[in-house]
Protein backbone atom coordinates (compact mmCIF):
# COMPACT_ATOMS: atom_id res chain seq x y z
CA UNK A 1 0.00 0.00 0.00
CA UNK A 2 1.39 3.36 -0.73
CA UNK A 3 2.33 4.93 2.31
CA UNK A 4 -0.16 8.17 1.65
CA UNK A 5 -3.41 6.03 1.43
CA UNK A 6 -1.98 4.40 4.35
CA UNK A 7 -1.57 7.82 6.44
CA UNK A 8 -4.83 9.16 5.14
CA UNK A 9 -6.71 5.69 6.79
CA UNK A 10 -4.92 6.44 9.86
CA UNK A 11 -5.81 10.36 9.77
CA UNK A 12 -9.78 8.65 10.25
CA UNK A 13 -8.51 6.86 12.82
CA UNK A 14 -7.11 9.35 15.07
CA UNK A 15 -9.20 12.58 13.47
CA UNK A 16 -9.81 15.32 15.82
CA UNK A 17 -7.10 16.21 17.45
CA UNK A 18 -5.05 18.59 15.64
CA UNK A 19 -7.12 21.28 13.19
CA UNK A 20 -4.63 23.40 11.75
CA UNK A 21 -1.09 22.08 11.82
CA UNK A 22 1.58 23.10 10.01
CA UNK A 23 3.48 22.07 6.45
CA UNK A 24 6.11 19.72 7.87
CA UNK A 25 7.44 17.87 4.52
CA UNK A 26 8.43 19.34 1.74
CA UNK A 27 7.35 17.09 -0.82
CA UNK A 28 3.88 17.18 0.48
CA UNK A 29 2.23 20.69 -0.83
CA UNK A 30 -0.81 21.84 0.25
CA UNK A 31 -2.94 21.56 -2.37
CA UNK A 32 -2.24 17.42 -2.05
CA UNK A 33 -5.27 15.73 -1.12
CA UNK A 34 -4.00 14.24 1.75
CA UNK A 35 -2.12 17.46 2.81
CA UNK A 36 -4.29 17.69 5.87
CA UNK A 37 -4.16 14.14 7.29
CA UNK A 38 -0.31 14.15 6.62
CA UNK A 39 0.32 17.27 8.74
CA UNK A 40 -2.53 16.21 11.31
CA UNK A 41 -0.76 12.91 12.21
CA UNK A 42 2.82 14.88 12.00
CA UNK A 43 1.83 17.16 14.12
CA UNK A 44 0.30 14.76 16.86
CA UNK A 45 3.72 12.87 16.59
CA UNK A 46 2.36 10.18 14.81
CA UNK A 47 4.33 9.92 12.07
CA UNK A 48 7.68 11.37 11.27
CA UNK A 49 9.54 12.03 7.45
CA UNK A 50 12.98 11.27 6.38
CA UNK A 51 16.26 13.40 8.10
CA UNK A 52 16.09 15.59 4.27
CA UNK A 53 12.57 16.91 5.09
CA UNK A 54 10.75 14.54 2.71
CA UNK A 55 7.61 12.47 3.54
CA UNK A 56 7.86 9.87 0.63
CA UNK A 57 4.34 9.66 -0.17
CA UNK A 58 4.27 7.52 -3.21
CA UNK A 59 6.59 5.02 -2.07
CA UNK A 60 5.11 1.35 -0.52
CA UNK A 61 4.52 2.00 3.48
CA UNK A 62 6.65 -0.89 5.22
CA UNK A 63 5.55 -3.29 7.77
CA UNK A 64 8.27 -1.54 9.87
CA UNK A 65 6.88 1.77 9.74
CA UNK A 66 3.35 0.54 10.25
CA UNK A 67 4.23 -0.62 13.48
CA UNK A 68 5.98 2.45 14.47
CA UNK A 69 2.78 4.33 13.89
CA UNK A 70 1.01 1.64 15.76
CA UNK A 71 3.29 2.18 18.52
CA UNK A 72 2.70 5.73 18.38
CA UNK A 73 -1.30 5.39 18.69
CA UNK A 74 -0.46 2.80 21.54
CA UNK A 75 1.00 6.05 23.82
CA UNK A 76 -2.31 8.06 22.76
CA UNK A 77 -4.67 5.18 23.35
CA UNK A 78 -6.21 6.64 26.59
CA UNK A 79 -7.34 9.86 24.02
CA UNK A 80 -9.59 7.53 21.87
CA UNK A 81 -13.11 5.64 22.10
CA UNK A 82 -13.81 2.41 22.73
CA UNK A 83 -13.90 2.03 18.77
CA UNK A 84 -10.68 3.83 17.75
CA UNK A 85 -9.10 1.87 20.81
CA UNK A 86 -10.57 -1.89 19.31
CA UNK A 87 -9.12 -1.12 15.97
CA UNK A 88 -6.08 -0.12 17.84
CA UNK A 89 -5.59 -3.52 19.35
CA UNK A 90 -6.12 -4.94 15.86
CA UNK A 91 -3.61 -3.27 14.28
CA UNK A 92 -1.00 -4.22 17.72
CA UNK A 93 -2.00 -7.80 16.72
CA UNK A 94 -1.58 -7.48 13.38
CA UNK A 95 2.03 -6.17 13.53
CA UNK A 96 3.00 -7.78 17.07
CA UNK A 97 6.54 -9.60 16.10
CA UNK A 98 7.47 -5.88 14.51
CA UNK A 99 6.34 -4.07 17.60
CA UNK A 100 8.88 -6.64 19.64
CA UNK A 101 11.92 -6.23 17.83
CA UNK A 102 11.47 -2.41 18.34
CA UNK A 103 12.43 -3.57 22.09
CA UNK A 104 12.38 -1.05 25.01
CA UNK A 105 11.40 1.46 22.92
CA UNK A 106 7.77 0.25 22.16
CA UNK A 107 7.75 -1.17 25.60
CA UNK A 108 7.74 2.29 27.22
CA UNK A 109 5.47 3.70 25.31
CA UNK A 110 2.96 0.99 25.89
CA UNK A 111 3.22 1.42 29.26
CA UNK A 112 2.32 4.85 30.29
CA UNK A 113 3.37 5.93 33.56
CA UNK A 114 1.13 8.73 34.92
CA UNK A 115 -1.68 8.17 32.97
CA UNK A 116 -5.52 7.51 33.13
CA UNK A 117 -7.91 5.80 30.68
CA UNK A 118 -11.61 6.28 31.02
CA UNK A 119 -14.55 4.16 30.68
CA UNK A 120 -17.64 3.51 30.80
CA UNK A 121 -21.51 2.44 30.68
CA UNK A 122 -25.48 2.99 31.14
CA UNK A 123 -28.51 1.05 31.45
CA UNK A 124 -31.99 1.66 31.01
CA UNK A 125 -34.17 -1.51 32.16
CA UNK A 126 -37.52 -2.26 32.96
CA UNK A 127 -37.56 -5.10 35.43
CA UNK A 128 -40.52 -7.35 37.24
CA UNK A 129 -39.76 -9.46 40.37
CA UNK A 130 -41.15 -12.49 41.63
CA UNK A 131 -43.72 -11.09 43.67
CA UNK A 132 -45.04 -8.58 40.71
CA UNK A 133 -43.41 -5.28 41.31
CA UNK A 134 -42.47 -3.39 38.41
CA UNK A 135 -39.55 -0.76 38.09
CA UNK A 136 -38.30 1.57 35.41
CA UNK A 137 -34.50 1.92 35.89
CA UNK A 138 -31.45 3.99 34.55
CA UNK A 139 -27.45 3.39 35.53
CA UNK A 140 -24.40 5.08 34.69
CA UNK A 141 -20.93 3.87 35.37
CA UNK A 142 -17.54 5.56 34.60
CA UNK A 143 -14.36 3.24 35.28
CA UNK A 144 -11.06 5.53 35.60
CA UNK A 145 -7.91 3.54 35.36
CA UNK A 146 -4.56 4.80 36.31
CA UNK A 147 -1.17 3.04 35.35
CA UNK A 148 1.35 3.36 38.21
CA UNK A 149 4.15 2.21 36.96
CA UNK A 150 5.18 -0.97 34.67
CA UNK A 151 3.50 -3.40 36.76
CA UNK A 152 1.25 -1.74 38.59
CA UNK A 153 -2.50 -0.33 38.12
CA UNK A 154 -5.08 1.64 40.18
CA UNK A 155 -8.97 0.89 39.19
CA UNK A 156 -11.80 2.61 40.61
CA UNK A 157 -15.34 2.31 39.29
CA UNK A 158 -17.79 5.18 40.40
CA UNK A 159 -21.64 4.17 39.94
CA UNK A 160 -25.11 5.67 40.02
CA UNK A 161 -27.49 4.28 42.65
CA UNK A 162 -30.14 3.12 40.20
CA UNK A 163 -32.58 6.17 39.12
CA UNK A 164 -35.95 4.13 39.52
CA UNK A 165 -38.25 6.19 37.47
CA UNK A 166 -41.77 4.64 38.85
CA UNK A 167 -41.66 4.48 42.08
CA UNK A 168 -38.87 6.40 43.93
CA UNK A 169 -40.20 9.95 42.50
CA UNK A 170 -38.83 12.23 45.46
CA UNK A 171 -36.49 9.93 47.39
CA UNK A 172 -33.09 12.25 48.01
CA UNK A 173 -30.79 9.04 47.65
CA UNK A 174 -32.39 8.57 43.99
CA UNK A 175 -28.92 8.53 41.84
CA UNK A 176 -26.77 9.10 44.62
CA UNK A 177 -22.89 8.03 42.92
CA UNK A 178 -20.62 5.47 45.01
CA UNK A 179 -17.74 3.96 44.62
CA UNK A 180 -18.15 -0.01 44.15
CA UNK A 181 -15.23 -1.07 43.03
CA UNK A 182 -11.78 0.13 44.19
CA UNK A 183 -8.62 -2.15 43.74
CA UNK A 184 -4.92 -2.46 42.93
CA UNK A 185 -3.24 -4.88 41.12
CA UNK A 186 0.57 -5.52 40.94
CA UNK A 187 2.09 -7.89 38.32
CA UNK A 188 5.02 -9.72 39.38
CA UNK A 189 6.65 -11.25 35.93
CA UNK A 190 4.31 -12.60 33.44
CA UNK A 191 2.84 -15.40 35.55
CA UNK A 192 1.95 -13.78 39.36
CA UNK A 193 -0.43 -11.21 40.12
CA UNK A 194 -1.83 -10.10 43.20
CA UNK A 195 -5.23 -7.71 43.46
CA UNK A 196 -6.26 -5.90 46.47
CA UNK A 197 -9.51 -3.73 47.81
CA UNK A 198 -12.81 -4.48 46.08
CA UNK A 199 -12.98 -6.23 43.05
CA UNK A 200 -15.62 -9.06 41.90
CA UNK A 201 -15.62 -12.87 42.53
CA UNK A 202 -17.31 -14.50 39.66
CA UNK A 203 -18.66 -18.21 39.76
CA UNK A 204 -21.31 -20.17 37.75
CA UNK A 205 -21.48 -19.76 33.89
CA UNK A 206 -24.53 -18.46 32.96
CA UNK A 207 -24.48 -14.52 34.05
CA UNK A 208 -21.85 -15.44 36.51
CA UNK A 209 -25.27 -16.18 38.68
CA UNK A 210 -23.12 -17.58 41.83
CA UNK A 211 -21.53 -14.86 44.19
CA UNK A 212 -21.12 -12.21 40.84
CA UNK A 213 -20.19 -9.15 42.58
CA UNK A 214 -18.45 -7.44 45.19
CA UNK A 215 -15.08 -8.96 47.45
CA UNK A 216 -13.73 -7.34 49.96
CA UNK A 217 -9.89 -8.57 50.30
CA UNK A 218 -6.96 -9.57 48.29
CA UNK A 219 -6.10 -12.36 45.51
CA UNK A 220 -3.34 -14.25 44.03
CA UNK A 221 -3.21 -15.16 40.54
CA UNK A 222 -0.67 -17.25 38.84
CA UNK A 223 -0.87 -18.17 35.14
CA UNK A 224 0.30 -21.41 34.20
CA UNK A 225 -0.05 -20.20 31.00
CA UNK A 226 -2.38 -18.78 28.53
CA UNK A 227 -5.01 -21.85 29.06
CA UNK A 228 -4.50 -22.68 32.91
CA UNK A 229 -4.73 -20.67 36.27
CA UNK A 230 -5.22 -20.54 39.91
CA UNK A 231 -6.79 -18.25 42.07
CA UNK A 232 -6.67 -17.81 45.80
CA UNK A 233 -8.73 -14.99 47.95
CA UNK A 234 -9.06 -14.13 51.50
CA UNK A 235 -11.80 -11.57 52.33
CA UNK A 236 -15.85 -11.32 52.74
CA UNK A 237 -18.91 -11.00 50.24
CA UNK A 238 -19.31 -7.55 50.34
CA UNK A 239 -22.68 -7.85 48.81
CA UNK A 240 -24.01 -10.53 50.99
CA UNK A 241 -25.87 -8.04 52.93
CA UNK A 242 -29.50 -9.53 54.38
CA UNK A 243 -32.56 -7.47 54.23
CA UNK A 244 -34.18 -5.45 56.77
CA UNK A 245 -30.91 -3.40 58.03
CA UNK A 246 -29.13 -6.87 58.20
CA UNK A 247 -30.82 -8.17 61.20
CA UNK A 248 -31.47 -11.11 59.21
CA UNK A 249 -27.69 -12.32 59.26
CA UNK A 250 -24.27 -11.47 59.41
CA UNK A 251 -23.15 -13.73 56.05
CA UNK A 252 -21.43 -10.33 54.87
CA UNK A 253 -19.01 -10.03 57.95
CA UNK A 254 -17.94 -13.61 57.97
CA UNK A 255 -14.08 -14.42 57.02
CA UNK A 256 -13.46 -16.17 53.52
CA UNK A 257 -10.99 -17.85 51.81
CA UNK A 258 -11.44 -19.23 48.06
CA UNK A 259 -9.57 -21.38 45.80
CA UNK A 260 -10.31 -21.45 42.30
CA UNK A 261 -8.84 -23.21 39.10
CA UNK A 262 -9.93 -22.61 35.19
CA UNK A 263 -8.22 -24.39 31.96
CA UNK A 264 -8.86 -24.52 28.19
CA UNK A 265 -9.10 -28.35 27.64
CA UNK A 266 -9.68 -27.44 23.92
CA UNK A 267 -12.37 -29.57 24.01
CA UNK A 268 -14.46 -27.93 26.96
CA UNK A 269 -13.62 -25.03 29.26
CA UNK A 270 -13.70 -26.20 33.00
CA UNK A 271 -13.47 -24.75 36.43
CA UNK A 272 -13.20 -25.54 39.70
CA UNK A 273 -14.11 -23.56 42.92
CA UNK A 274 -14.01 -23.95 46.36
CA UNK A 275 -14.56 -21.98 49.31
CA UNK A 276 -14.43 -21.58 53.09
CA UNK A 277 -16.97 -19.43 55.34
CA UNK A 278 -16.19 -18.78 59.13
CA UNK A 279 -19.07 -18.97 61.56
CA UNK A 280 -22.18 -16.25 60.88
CA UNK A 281 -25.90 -16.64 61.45
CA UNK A 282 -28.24 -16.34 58.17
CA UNK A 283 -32.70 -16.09 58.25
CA UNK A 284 -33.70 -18.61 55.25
CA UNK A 285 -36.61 -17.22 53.81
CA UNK A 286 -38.65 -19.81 55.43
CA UNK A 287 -38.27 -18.22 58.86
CA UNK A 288 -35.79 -21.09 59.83
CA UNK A 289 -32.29 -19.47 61.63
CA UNK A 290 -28.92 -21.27 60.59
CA UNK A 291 -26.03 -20.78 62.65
CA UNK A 292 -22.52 -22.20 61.67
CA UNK A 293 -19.89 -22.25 59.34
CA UNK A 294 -20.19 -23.01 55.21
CA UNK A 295 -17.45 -25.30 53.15
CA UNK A 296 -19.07 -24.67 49.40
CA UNK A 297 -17.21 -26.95 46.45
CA UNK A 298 -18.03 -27.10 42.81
CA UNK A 299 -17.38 -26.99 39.16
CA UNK A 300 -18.63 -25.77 35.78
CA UNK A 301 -18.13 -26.47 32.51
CA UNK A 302 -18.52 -25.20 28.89
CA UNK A 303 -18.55 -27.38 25.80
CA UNK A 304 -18.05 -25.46 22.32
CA UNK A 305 -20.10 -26.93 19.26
CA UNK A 306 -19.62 -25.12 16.60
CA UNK A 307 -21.82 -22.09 17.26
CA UNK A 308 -23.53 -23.74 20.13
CA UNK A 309 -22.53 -24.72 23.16
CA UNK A 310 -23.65 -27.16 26.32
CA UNK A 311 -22.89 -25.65 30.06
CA UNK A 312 -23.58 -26.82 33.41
CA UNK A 313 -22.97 -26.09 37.35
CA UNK A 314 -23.12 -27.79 40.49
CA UNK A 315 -21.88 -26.46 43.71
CA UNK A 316 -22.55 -28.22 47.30
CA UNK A 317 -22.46 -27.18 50.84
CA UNK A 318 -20.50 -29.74 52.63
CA UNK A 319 -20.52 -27.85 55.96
CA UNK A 320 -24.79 -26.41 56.60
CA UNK A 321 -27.31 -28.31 57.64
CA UNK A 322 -28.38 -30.80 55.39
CA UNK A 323 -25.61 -30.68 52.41
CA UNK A 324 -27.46 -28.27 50.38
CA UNK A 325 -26.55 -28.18 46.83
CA UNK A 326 -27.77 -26.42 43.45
CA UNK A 327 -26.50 -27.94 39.99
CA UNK A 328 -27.79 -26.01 36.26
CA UNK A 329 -27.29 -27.40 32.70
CA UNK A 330 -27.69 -25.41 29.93
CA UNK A 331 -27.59 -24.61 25.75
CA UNK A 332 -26.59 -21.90 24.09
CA UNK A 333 -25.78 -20.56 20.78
CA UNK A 334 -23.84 -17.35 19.36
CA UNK A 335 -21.95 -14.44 21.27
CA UNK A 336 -22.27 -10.59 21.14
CA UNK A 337 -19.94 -8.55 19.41
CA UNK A 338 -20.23 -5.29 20.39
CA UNK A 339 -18.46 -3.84 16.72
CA UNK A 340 -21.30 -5.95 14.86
CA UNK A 341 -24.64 -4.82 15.13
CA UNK A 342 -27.06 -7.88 14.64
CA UNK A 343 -24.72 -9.94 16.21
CA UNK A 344 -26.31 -11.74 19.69
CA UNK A 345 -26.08 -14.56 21.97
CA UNK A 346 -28.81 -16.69 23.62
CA UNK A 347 -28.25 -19.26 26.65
CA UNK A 348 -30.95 -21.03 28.06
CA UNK A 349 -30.81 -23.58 31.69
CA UNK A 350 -32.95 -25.28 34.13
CA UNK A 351 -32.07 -25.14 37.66
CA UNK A 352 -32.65 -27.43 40.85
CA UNK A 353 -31.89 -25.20 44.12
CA UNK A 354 -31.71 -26.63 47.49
CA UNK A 355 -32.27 -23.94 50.56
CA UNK A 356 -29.12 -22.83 52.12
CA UNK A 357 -26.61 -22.67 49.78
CA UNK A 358 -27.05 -19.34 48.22
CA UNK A 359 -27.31 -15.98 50.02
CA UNK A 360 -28.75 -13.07 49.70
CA UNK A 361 -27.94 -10.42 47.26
CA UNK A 362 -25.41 -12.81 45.50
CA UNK A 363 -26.22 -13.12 42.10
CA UNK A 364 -24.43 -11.81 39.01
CA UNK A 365 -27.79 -11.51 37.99
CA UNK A 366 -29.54 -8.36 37.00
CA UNK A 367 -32.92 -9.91 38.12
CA UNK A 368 -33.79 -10.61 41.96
CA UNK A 369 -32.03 -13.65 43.14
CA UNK A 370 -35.32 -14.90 45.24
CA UNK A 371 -35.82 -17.61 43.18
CA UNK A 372 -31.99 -19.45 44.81
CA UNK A 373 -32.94 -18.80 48.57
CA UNK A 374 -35.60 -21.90 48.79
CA UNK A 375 -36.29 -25.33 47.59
CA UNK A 376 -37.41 -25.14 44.25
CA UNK A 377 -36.55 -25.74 40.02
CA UNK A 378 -36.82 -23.17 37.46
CA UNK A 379 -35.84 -22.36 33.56
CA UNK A 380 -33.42 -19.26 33.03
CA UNK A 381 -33.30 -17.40 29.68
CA UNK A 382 -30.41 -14.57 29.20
CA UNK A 383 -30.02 -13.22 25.71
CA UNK A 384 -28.06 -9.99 24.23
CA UNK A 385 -28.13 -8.58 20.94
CA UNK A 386 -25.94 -6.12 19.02
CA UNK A 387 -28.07 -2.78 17.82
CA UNK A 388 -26.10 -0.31 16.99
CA UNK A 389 -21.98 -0.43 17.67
CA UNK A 390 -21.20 -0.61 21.11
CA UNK A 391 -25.20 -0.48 22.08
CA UNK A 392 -27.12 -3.57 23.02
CA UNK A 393 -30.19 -4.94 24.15
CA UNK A 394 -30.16 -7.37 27.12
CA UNK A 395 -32.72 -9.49 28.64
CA UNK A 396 -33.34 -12.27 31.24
CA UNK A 397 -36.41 -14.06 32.04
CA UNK A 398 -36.95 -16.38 34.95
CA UNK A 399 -39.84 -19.02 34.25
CA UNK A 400 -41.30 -21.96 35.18
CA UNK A 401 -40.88 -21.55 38.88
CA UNK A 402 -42.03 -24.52 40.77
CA UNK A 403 -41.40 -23.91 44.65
CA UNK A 404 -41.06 -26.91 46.61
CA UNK A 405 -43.57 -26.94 49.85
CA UNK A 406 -45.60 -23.50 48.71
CA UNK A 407 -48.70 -22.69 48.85
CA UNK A 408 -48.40 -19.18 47.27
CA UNK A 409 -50.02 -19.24 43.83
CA UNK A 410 -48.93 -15.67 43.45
CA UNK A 411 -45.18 -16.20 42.65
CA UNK A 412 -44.66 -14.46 38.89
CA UNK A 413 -41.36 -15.05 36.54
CA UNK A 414 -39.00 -12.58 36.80
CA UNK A 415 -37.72 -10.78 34.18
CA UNK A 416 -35.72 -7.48 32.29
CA UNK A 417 -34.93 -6.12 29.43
CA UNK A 418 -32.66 -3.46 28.63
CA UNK A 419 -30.31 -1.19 26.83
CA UNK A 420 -27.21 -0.74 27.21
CA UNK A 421 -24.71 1.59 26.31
CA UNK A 422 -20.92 1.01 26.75
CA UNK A 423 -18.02 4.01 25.83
């Protein structure tokens, strides 16, 4: 490719920053067509001409140089949109072995000390729970990320309470921001990592509907390699906090330690958790009081067929009364791609829940986790689908809810649907 197409499809890429720059090559006059994206990119540092002036516009752009520029948009990547920044990786892909022979040089750029990349996303929802209640619902979340030094990274997530447009009309707290997420991670070598403060624990496969949210603590992380690693965690569930200003329990103060493992068997994706709960005191929802300590094993797995795909779950509480357990299995087909519009992904499971295992306000969920706290079997549908880049619509449905022991004729599925918006 000649290397002035080449700079004027890079110009797109990184338009907007520089209106009025300069004539920096002299072989490049201004009535040239692609005058303006040639001095643009100069002028952001992009790209650079030969030591005689000259820019060498009709001459075949080389791998080489490609990668230099790539390097270049690397430093800036921060300044772009989700987008710009996905094409970005593509072209870092594309031209990776060039990248490493340029050595130290491309390595400090890539890793920009001082700086912070921003993020983002919103949510508009309308959402029914098991008992009826409907809500209209809007979210906002802005992710800052700050890069310490080589091996070491700041995140902090800031989030809108959620705005509920039917029925909290008036309340003061309505949209109140918080910080939910606030962690560091350090990166010993490429194989060791440790993360501290509040991040997420995710277990389960579809929705990450097992203990999806916030951990208060720290957790090591070594990398086998690109298919195999372990995890191990010390902390509390955060989010485990009961209902009516947590006289119900005390699940969310207890001490934890987890142990998880994940591999690529090529054939299926598995993974293993395990995890430890000192003593606390939980309400089941039928009114009966559990006191003690929780031991909580289990595994999931993913099997790829073609476009489809078979999952499953079981976890079991070898410590509470009565070995409680809850196992899923599940088919799906397709995936979201948030640069394809169109694109979606569908995964439907039935579920057999035994009382005890699951706590309150743990599900990766976005609809009310009522239906894990008794004895009971239900069907779960989750689906997303790409409408416009980087906007999708999301649903999940909860049907087909047959409570063990109940009387109540008045239980409803659960469901949401919404859009989503990610920057």
């Amino acid at each position: 490719m000649k290397k002035i197409l080449a700079m004027a499809a890079v110009a797109a890429l990184a338009a907007g920053a520089s209106a009025y720059a300069a004539n920096p090559f002299s072989d490049v006059s201004t009535s040239d067509w692609a005058y303006q994206a040639v001095s643009d990119l100069s002028d952001q540092g992009i790209v650079e001409g030969y030591p005689d002036g000259t820019f060498k516009g009709q001459t075949n752009i080389t791998r080489y140089e490609m990668a230099q520029i790539t390097a270049r948009l690397m430093a800036k990547e921060d300044q772009y949109n989700a987008e710009q920044r996905a094409t970005i990786d593509k072209l870092a892909a594309e031209y990776a072995d060039e990248l490493d022979s340029l050595g130290v040089r491309v390595s400090n750029l890539e890793k920009k000390v001082g700086n912070i990349s921003w993020s983002g996303d919103a949510r508009m929802r309308f959402l029914r729970t098991t008992d009826g209640n409907d809500a209209w619902q809007g979210r906002v979340r802005i992710t800052a990320k700050g890069q310490v030094n080589e091996d070491t990274t700041v995140v902090g997530r800031f989030t809108t309470n959620n705005v509920d447009f039917k029925n909290d009309a008036g309340n003061k707290n309505d949209g109140d921001v918080e910080m939910d997420r606030i962690y560091v991670h350090h990166q010993f070598g490429d194989k060791v990592g440790l993360t501290m403060g509040r991040y997420e624990v995710d277990m389960g496969t579809q929705g990450t509907w097992l203990y999806g949210n916030a951990f208060d603590g720290a957790e090591l992380k070594v990398d086998f390699n690109e298919d195999y690693n372990l995890k191990f965690g010390f902390g509390r569930f955060k989010d485990a906090t009961p209902a009516d200003d947590n006289t119900n329990g005390n699940f969310d103060e207890a001490d934890v330690f987890y142990a998880q493992a994940k591999g690529d068997l090529g054939f299926a994706k598995l993974g293993i958790d395990y995890y430890t709960v000192s003593d606390f005191t939980d309400m089941y929802a039928n009114g009966k009081e559990y006191k003690g300590d929780s031991s909580v094993i289990g595994a999931n797995l993913i099997v790829p067929i073609s476009d489809f795909r078979v999952f499953g779950d079981y976890y079991k509480d070898t410590s509470a009364d009565g070995d409680p357990q809850i196992w899923a299995a599940g088919l799906g087909y397709g995936a979201l791609d948030l640069q394809k519009p169109g694109s979606f992904g569908i995964d439907v499971a039935y579920y057999d829940v035994e009382e005890g295992l699951y706590h309150e306000n743990m599900s990766g969920l976005d609809i009310d986790g009522t239906m894990f706290l008794q004895d009971g079997n239900f069907w779960l549908a989750t689906a997303d689908v790409g409408l416009m880049k980087n906007m999708y619509l999301h649903g999940e449905w909860m049907f087909a809810y047959d409570r063990d022991n109940s009387t109540d004729e008045d239980l409803h599925d659960a469901f949401e649907i919404a859009l989503n918006y990610v920057f």
